[in-house]
Protein backbone atom coordinates (compact mmCIF):
# COMPACT_ATOMS: atom_id res chain seq x y z
CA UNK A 1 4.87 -20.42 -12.10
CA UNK A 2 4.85 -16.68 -13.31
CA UNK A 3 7.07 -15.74 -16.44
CA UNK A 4 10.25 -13.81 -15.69
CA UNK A 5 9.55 -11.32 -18.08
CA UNK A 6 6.30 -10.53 -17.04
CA UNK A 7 5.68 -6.96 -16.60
CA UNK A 8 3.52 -6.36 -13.12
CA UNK A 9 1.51 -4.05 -11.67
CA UNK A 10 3.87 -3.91 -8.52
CA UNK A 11 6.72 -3.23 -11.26
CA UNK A 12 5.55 0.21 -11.83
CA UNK A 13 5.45 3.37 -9.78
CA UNK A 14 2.01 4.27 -9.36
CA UNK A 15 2.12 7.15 -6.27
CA UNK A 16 3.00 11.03 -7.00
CA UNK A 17 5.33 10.69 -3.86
CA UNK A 18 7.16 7.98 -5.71
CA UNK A 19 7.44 10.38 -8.30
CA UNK A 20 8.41 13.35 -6.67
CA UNK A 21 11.04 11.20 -4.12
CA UNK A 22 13.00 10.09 -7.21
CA UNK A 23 13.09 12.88 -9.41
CA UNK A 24 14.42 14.85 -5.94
CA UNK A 25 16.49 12.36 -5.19
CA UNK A 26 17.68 10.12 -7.34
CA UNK A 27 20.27 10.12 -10.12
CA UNK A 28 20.18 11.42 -14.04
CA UNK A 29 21.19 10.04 -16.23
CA UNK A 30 20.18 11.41 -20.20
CA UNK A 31 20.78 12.58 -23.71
CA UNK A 32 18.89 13.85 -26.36
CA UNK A 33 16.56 11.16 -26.39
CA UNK A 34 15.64 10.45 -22.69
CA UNK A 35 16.10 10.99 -19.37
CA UNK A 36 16.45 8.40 -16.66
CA UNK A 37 16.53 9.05 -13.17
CA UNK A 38 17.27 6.11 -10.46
CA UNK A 39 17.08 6.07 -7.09
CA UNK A 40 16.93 2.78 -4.73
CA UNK A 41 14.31 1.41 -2.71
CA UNK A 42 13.44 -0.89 -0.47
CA UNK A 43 11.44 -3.58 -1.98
CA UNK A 44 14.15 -5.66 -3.26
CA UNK A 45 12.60 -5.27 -6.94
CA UNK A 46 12.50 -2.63 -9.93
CA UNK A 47 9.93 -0.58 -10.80
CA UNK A 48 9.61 1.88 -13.62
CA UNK A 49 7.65 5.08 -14.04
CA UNK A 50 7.07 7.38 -17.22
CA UNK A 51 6.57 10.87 -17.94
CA UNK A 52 5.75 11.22 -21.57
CA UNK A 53 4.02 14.59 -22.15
CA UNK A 54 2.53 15.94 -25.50
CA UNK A 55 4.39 18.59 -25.92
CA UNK A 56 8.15 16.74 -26.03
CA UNK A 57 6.87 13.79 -28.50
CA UNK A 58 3.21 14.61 -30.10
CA UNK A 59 -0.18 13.08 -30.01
CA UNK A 60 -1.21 9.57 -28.45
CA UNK A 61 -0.01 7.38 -31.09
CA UNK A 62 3.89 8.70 -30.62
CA UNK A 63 3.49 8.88 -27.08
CA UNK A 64 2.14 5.26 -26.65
CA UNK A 65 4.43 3.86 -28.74
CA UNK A 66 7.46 5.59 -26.48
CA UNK A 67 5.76 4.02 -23.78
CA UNK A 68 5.70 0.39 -25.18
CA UNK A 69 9.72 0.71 -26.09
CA UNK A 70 10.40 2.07 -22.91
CA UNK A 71 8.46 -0.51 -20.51
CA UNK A 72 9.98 -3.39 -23.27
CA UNK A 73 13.49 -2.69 -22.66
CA UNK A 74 12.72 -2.32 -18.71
CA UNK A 75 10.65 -6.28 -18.97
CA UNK A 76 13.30 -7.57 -20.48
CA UNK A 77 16.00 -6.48 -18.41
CA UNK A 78 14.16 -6.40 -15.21
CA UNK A 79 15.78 -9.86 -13.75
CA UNK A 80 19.16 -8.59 -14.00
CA UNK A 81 18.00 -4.93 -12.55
CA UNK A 82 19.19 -3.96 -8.91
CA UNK A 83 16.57 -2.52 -6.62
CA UNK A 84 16.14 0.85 -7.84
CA UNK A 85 13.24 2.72 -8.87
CA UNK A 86 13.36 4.36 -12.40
CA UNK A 87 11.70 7.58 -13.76
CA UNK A 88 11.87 7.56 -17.56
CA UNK A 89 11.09 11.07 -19.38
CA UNK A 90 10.74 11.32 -22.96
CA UNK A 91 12.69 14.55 -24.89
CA UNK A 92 12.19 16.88 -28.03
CA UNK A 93 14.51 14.22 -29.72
CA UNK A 94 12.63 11.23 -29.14
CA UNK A 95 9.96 12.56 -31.54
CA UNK A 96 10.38 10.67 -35.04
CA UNK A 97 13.19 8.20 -34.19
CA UNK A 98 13.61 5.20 -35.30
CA UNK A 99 13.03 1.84 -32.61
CA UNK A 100 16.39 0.53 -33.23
CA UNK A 101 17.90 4.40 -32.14
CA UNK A 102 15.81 4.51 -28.97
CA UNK A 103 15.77 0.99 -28.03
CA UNK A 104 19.98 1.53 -27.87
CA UNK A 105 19.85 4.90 -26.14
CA UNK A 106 17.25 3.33 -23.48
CA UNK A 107 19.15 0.06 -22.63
CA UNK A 108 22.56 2.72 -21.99
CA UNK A 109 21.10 5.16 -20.11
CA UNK A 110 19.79 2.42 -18.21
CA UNK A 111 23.23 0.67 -17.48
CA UNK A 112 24.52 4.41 -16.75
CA UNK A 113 21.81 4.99 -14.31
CA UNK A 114 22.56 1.95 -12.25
CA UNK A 115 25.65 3.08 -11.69
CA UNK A 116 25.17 5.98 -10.88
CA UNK A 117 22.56 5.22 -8.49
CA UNK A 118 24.24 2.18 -7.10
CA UNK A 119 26.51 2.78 -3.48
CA UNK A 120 29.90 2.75 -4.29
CA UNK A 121 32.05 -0.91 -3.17
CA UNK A 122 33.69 -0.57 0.45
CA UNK A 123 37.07 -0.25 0.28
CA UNK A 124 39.39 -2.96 1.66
């Protein structure tokens, strides 16, 4: 039996296309700290990609450590997530900010990009 929380390689977008496809056409969702886009797929699972570049947040050690809190909050979460694929991008602000700070601003941006990104109900 696999853990639920595991975080696999089919989890994560590997392909540029991927990439490109949600960033064209998916939905934002961001503040000063982040920016999530979402976009659904086909696969009836989650998966998570990250753009965290040198020049918003600094050298390897603050980038890494963006990229541990961000695929954290997506492993926990991922059993409850629809099937969407998310595109996480670090800002200027995420540079220097506390866990606690980011963790809270990733797990609502999150929540706001599912709904975005999620088809509205049918009517009745």
């Amino acid at each position: 039996m696999t853990h639920p929380f595991r975080f696999r390689p089919c989890h994560r977008i590997h392909s540029g296309g991927d990439f490109d496809r949600v960033y064209r056409n998916g939905r934002r969702a961001g503040d000063g700290l982040f920016a999530v886009n979402a976009l659904q797929n086909q696969l009836g699972y989650a998966r998570l990609g990250m753009s965290v570049s040198y020049r918003t947040v600094g050298n390897a050690v603050c980038r890494n450590r963006i990229r541990r809190l961000i695929r954290e909050v997506f492993r926990l979460s991922h059993a409850t997530l629809p099937a969407l694929d998310f595109v996480v991008t670090s800002r200027p602000g995420a540079r220097g900010v506390e866990r606690p700070a980011m963790l809270a601003s990733l797990e609502r941006l999150f929540a706001d990009a599912i709904r975005r990104a999620s088809p509205p109900a049918p009517r009745t």
